[in-house]
Protein backbone atom coordinates (compact mmCIF):
# COMPACT_ATOMS: atom_id res chain seq x y z
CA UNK A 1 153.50 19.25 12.94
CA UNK A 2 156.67 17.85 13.89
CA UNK A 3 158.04 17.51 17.52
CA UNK A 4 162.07 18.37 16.58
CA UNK A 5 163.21 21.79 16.11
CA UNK A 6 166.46 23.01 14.70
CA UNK A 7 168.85 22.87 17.70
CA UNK A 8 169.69 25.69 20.31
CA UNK A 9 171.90 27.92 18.51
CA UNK A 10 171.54 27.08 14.88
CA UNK A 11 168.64 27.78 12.12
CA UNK A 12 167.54 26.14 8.82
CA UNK A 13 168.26 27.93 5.62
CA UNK A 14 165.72 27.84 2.91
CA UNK A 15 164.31 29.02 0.19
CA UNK A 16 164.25 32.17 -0.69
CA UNK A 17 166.74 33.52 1.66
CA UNK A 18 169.05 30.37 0.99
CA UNK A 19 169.25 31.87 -2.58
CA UNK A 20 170.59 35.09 -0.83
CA UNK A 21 173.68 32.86 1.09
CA UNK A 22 174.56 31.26 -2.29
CA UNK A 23 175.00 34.57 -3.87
CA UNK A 24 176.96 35.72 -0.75
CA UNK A 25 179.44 32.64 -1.02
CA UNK A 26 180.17 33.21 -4.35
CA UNK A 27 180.68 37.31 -4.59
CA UNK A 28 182.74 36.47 -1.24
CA UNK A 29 184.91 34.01 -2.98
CA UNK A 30 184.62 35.42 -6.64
CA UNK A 31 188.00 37.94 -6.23
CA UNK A 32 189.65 34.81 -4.87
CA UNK A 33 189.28 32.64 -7.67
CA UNK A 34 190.68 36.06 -10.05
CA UNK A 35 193.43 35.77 -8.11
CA UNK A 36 194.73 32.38 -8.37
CA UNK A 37 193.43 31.11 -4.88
CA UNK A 38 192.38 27.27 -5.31
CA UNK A 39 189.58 25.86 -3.56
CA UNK A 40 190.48 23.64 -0.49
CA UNK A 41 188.01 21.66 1.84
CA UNK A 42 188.99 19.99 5.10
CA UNK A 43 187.09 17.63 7.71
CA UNK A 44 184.55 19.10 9.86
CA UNK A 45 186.23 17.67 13.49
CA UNK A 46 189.50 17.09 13.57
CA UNK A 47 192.23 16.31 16.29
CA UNK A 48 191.28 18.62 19.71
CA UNK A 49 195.51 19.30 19.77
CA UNK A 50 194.95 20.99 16.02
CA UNK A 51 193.06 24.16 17.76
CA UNK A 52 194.95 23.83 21.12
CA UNK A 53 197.98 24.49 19.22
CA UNK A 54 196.88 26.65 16.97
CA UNK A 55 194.28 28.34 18.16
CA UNK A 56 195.73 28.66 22.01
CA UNK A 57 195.05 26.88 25.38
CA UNK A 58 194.09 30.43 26.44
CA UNK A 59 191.50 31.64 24.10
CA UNK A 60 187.82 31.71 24.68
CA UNK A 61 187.61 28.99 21.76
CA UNK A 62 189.38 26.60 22.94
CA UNK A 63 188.42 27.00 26.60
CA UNK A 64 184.74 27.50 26.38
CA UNK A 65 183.76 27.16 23.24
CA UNK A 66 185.11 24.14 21.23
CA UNK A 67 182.47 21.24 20.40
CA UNK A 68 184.43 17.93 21.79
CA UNK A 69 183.39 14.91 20.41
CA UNK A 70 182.36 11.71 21.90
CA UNK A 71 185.26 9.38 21.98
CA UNK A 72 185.85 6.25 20.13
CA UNK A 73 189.12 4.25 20.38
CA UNK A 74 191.76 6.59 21.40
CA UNK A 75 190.99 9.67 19.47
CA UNK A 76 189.69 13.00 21.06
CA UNK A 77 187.87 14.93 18.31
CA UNK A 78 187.01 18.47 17.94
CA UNK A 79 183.99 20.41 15.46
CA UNK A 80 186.59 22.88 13.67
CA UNK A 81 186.21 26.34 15.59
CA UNK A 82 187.71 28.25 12.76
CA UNK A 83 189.48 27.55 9.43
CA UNK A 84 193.19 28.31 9.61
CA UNK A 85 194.43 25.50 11.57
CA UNK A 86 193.03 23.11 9.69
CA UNK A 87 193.87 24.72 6.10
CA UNK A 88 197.68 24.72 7.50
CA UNK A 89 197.26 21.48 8.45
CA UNK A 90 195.93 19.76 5.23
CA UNK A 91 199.06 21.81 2.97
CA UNK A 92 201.78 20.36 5.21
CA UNK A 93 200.17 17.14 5.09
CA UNK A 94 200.10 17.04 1.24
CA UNK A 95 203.45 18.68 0.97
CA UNK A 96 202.23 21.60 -0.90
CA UNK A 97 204.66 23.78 0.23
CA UNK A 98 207.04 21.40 -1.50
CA UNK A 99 205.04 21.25 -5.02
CA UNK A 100 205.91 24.95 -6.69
CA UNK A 101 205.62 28.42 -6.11
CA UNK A 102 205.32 30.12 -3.02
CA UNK A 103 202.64 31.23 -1.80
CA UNK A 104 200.31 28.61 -1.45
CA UNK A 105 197.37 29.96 -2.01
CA UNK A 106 193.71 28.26 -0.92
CA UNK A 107 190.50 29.43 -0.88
CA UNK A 108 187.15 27.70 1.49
CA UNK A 109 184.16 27.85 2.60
CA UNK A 110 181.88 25.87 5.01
CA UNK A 111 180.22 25.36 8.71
CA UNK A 112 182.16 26.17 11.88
CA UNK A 113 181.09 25.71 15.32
CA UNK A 114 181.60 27.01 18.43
CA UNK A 115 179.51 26.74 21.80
CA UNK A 116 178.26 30.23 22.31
CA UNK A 117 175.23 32.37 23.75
CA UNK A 118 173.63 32.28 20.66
CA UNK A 119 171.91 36.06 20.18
CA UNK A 120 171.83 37.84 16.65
CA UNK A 121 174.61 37.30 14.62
CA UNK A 122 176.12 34.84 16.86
CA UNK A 123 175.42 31.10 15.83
CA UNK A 124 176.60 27.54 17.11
CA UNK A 125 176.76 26.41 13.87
CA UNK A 126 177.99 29.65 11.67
CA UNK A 127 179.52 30.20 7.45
CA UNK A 128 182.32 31.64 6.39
CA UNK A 129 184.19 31.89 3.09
CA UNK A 130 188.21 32.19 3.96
CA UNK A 131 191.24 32.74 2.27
CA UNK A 132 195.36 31.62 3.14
CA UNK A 133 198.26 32.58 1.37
CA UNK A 134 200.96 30.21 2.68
CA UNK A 135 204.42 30.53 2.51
CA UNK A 136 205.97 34.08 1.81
CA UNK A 137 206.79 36.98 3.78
CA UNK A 138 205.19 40.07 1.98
CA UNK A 139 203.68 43.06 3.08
CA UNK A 140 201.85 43.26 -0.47
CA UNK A 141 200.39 39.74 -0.29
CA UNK A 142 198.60 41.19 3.58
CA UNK A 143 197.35 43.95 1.57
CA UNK A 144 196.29 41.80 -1.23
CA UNK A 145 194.05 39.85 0.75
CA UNK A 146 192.75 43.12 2.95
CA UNK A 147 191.98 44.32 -0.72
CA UNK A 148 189.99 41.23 -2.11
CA UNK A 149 188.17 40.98 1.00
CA UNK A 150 186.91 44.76 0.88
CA UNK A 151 186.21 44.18 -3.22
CA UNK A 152 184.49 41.29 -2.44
CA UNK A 153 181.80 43.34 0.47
CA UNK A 154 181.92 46.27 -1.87
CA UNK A 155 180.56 43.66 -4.78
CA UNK A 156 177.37 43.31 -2.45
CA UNK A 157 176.22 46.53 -2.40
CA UNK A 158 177.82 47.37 1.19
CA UNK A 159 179.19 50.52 1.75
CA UNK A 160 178.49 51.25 5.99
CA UNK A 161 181.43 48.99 6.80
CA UNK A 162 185.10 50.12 8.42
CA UNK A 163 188.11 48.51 8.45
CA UNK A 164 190.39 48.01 11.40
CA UNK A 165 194.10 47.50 11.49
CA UNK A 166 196.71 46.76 13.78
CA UNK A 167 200.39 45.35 14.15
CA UNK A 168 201.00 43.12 16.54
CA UNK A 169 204.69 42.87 16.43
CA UNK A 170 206.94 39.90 16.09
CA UNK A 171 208.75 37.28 18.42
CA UNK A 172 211.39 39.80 18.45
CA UNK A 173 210.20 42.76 19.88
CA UNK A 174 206.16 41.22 21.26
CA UNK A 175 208.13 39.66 24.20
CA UNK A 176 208.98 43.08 25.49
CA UNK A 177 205.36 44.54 25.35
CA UNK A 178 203.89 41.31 26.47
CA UNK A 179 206.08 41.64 29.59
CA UNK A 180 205.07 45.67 30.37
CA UNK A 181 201.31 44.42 29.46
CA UNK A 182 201.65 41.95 32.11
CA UNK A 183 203.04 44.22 34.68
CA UNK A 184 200.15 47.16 33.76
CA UNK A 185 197.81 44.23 34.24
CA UNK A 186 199.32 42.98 38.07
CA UNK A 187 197.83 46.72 39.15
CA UNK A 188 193.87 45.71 37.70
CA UNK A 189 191.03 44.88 39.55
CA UNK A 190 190.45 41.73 37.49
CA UNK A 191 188.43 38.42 37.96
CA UNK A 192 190.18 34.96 38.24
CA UNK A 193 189.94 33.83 34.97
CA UNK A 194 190.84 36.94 33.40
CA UNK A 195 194.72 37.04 35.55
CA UNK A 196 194.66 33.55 34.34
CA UNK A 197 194.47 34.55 30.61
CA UNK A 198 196.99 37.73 31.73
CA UNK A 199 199.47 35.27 32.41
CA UNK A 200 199.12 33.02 29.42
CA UNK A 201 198.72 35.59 26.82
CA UNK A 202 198.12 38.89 28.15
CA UNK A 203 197.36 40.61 24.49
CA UNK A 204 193.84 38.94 25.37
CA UNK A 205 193.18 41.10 27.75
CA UNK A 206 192.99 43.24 25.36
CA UNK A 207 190.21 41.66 23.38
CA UNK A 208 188.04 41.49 26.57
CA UNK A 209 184.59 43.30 25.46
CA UNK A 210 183.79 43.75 29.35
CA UNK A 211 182.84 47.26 30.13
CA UNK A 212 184.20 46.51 33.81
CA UNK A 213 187.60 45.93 32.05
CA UNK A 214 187.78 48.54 28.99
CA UNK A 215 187.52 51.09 31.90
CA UNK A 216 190.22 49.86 33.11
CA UNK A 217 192.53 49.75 30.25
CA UNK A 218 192.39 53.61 29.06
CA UNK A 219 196.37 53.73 30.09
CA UNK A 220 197.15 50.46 29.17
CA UNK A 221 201.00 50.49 27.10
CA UNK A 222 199.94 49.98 23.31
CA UNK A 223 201.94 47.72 21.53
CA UNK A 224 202.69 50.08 18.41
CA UNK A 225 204.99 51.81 21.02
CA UNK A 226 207.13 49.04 21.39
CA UNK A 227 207.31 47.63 17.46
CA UNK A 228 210.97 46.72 16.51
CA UNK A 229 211.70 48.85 12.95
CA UNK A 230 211.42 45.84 11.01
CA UNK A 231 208.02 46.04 12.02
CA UNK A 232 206.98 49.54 11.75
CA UNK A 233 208.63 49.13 8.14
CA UNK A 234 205.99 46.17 7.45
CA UNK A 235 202.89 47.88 8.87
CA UNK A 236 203.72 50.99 7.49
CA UNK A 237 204.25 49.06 3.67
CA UNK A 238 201.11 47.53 4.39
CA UNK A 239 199.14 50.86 5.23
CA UNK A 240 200.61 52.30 1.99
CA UNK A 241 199.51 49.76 -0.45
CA UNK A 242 196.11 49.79 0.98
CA UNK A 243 195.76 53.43 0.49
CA UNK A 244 197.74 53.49 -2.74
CA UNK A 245 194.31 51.20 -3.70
CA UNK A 246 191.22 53.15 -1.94
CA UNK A 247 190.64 51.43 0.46
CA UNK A 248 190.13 53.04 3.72
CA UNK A 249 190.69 51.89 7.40
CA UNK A 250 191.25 52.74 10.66
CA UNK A 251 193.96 52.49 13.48
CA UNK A 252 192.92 50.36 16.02
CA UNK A 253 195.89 49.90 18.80
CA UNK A 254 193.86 47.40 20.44
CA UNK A 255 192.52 45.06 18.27
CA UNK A 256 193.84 41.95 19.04
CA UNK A 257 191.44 39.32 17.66
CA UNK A 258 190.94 35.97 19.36
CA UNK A 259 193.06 33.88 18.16
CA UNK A 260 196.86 33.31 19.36
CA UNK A 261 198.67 32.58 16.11
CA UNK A 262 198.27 35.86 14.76
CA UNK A 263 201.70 37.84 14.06
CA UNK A 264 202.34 41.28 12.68
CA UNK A 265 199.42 42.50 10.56
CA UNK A 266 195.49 42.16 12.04
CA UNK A 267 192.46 43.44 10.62
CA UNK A 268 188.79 42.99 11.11
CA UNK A 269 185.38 43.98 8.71
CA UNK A 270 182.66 45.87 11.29
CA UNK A 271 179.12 46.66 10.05
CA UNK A 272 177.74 49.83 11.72
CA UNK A 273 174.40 48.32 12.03
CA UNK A 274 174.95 45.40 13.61
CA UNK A 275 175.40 46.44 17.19
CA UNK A 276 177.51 44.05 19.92
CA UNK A 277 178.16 41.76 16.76
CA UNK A 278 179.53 43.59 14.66
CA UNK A 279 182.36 41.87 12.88
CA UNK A 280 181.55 40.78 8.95
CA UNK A 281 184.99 39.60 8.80
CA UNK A 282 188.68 39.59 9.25
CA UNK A 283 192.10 37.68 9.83
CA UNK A 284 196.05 38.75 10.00
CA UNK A 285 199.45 37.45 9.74
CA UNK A 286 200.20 34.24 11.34
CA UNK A 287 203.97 33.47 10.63
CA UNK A 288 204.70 30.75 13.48
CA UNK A 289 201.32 28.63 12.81
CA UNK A 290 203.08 26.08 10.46
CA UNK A 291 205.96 25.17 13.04
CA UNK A 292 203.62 25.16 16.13
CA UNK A 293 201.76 22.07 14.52
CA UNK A 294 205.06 20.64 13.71
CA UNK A 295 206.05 22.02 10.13
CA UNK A 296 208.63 24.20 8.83
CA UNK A 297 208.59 27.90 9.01
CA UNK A 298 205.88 29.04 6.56
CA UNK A 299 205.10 32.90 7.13
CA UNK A 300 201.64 32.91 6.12
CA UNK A 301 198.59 35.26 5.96
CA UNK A 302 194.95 34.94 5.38
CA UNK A 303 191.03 35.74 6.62
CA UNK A 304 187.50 34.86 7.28
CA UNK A 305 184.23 36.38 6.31
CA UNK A 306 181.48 35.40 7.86
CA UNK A 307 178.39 34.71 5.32
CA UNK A 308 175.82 34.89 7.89
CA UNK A 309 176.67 38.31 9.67
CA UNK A 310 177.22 39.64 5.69
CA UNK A 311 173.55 38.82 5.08
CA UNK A 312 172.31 40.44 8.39
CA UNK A 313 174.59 43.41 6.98
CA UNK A 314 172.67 43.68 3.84
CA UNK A 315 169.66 43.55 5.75
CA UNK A 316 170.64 46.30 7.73
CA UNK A 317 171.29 48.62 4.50
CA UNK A 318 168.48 47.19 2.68
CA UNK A 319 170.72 45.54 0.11
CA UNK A 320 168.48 43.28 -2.18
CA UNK A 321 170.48 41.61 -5.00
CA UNK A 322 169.02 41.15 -8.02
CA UNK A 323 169.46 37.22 -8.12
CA UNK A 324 167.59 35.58 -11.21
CA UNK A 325 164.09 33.43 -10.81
CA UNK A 326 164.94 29.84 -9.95
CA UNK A 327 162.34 28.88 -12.47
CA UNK A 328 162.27 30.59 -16.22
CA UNK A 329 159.59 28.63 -17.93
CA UNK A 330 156.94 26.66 -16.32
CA UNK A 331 154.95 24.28 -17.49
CA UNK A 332 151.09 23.95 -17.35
CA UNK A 333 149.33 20.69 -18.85
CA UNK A 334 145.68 20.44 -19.83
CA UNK A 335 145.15 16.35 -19.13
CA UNK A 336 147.21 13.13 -19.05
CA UNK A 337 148.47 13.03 -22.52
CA UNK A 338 149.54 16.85 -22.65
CA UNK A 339 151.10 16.38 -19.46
CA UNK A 340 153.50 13.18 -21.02
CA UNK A 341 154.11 15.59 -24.20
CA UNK A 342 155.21 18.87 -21.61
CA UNK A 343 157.02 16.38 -19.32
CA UNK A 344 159.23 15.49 -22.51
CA UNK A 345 159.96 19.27 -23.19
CA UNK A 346 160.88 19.53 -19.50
CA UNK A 347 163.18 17.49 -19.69
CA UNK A 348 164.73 18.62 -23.27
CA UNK A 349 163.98 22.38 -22.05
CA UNK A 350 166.55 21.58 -18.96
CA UNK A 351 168.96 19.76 -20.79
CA UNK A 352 169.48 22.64 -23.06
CA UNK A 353 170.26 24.85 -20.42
CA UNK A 354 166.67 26.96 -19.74
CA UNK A 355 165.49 26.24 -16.33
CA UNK A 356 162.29 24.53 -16.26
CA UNK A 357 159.56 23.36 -14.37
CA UNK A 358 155.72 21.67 -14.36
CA UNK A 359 153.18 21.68 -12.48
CA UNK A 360 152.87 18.36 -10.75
CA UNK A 361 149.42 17.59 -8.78
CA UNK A 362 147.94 20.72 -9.44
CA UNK A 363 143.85 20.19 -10.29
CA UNK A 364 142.61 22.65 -12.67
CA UNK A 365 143.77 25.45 -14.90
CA UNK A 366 143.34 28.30 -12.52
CA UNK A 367 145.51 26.92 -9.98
CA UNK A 368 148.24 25.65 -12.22
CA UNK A 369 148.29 28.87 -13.72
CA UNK A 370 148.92 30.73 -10.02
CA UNK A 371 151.52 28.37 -9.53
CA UNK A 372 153.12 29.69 -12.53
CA UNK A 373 153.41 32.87 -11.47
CA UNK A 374 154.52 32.00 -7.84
CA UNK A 375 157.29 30.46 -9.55
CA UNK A 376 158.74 33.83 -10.92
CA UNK A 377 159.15 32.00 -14.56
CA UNK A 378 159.20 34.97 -17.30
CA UNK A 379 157.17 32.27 -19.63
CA UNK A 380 154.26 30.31 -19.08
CA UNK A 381 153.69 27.10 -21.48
CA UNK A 382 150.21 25.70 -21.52
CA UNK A 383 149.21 23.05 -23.81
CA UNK A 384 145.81 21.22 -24.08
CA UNK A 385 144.42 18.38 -26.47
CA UNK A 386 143.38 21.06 -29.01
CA UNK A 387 146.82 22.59 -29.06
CA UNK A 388 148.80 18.89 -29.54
CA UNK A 389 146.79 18.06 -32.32
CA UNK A 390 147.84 21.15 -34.02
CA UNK A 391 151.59 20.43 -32.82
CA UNK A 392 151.60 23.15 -31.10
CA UNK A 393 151.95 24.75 -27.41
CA UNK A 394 150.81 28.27 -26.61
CA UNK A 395 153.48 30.22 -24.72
CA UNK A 396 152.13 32.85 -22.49
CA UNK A 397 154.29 36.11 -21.32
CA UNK A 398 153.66 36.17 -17.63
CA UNK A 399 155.19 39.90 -17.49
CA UNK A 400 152.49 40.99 -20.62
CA UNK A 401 150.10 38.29 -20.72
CA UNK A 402 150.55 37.70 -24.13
CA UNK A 403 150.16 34.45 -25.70
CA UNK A 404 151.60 32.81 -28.73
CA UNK A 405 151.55 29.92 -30.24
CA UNK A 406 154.82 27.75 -31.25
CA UNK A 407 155.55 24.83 -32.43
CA UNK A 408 156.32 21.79 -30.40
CA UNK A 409 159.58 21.01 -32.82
CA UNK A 410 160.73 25.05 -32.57
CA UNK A 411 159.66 25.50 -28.72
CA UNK A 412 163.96 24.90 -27.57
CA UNK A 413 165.08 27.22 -30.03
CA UNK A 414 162.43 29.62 -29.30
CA UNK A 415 162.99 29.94 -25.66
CA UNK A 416 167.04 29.49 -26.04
CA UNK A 417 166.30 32.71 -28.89
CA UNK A 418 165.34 34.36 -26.12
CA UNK A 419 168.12 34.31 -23.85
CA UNK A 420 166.58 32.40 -21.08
């Protein structure tokens, strides 16, 4: 048995339940492709100032939880904490704001990491699938992506899932409530490094998921009191499009979301069965991203669902998708030369699109035959001496157990015949 173990924090994915992820990625990303999103994929680690900037000096991530890398030559390196940043960063770099119609719009998906207690649900090494829409202004293009997002859950069987919404104002009118958040806070009975992040970004606060300090925020101003009408005309375009579509949510006056580039409209996915971690998913508005890491103004808007806290939701409502067998037809040969004939068909039986496989190393007709059936192929094929010198293989129903003969020349078209 081997001495090295996955490390603290992260887990190996295999088969079956890697099966499961795969699906997950692709229903997650599925209503992005419909609607023109194009698939983007950026270095793991890039330059530490990318999430500084982006993601802000004062946020958990970028404080406690960002993966530095070892330097070589000059460069200080960081494991990407989230997508965004580095999305924004790869379409100014290529100009693609430059190339055609705006929005720009870019689909992922990939590993993220981030130095945390790991516990259920939270990983140091964790999936998402996201989406950005670059570029425009639009209170139907935040409600597009709120709407693909909750199509794309809804196409997984989830249903015990809520979605919460905020505004979090603009640089015209956030100034104002930062400054009576900040003067609420002065009057708290708060830790050091939690006046610290009150003074850098006090909407933080906020976010803090202390008991000690929800307690102490009951009366704390909300910032919907103090959105400028440009504002309340965006959120409130935004609220009507969503229910104009079904899709439900929930006011949440506090959700802030940890990440500092976030303008205007924020959202997040929670799973009622997930307890502490219970976030599936969620992004916002982030309109001064692009000129904070040195580009022009590019209002922009996007999200991330997290693939590994969807499959723990499925768990929790005993979702089971009906995913197809890995294997359709499986091969069983009956000595050396049958096995040479078979391991042709394999190879012809692939190439025509059925998936196909043999049993290699397996002694004896009994236990080739379980392996068959571990496989989950709908169709056995089991060929001896007897049966080559007829030209023939005898195909065996594993559902039925019935058995057939074909011929070797017919045995594609057979099997393609039957939709495999």
């Amino acid at each position: 048995m081997s001495i090295f173990t996955a490390p603290k924090g992260t887990y190996d994915l295999l088969p079956p339940s890697s099966a499961t992820f795969l699906a997950i990625r692709e229903r997650l990303s599925a209503p992005l492709r419909r609607a023109g999103y194009g698939y983007i994929e950026t270095p793991v680690f890039e330059d530490v100032k990318l999430f500084s900037r982006g993601v802000g000096e004062s946020t958990d991530i970028v404080t406690k939880e960002m993966f530095s890398l070892t330097k070589r030559g000059k460069e200080d390196l960081a494991l990407r904490p989230e997508g965004t940043a580095s999305v924004v960063r790869a379409a100014l770099q290529a100009n693609l704001h430059k190339l055609g119609n705006l929005p720009v719009k870019l689909w992922y998906s990939g590993s993220f990491y981030r130095y945390e207690r790991p516990q259920a649900g939270r990983y140091r090494q964790f999936a998402q699938v996201g989406a950005e829409a670059i570029g425009a202004e639009d209170p139907a293009l935040d409600a597009e992506l709120i709407i693909l997002a909750d199509d794309a859950f809804r196409s997984l069987g989830l249903s015990n899932y809520s979605l919460l919404i905020n505004s979090l104002g603009d640089k015209q009118c956030r100034p104002v409530y930062r400054a009576a958040l900040q003067e609420f806070l002065t009057g708290l009975e708060l830790d050091e490094d939690t006046r610290r992040r009150a003074e850098i970004n006090p909407l933080r606060v906020l976010d803090d998921k202390r008991d000690s300090v929800q307690a102490q925020l009951t009366d704390a101003p909300m910032l919907r009191d103090y959105l400028c009408e440009d504002c309340k005309a965006y959120d409130e375009q935004v609220r009507q499009l969503l229910t104009a579509a079904g899709v439900a949510f929930v006011d949440d006056p506090k959700l802030v979301r940890g990440l500092d580039y976030y303008t205007r409209t924020t959202f997040e996915f929670v799973h009622n069965g997930l307890g502490a971690q219970s976030a599936i998913g969620g992004g916002g508005r982030y309109d001064g991203l692009s000129e904070m890491l040195g580009g022009p103004a590019l209002p922009s808007v996007g999200w991330g669902l997290g693939v590994d806290r969807t499959y723990l939701a499925m768990e929790a409502e005993g979702v089971v998708l009906d995913l197809p067998a890995s294997t359709s037809v499986y091969a069983v040969a009956l000595g050396e030369e049958a096995k040479n004939v078979l391991f042709a068909k394999v190879i012809e039986l692939r190439r025509a699109g059925v998936a196909t496989d043999l049993a290699f190393g397996v002694k004896g007709i009994k236990n080739a035959m379980k392996s068959a059936d571990r496989s989950g192929a709908r169709f056995a094929l089991v060929a001896g001496d007897r049966d080559l010198a007829e030209g023939v293989v005898q195909l065996k129903d594993m559902t039925t157990g019935e058995q057939t003969p074909v011929a070797l020349e017919a045995l594609v078209s057979t099997l393609k015949e039957k939709q495999l």
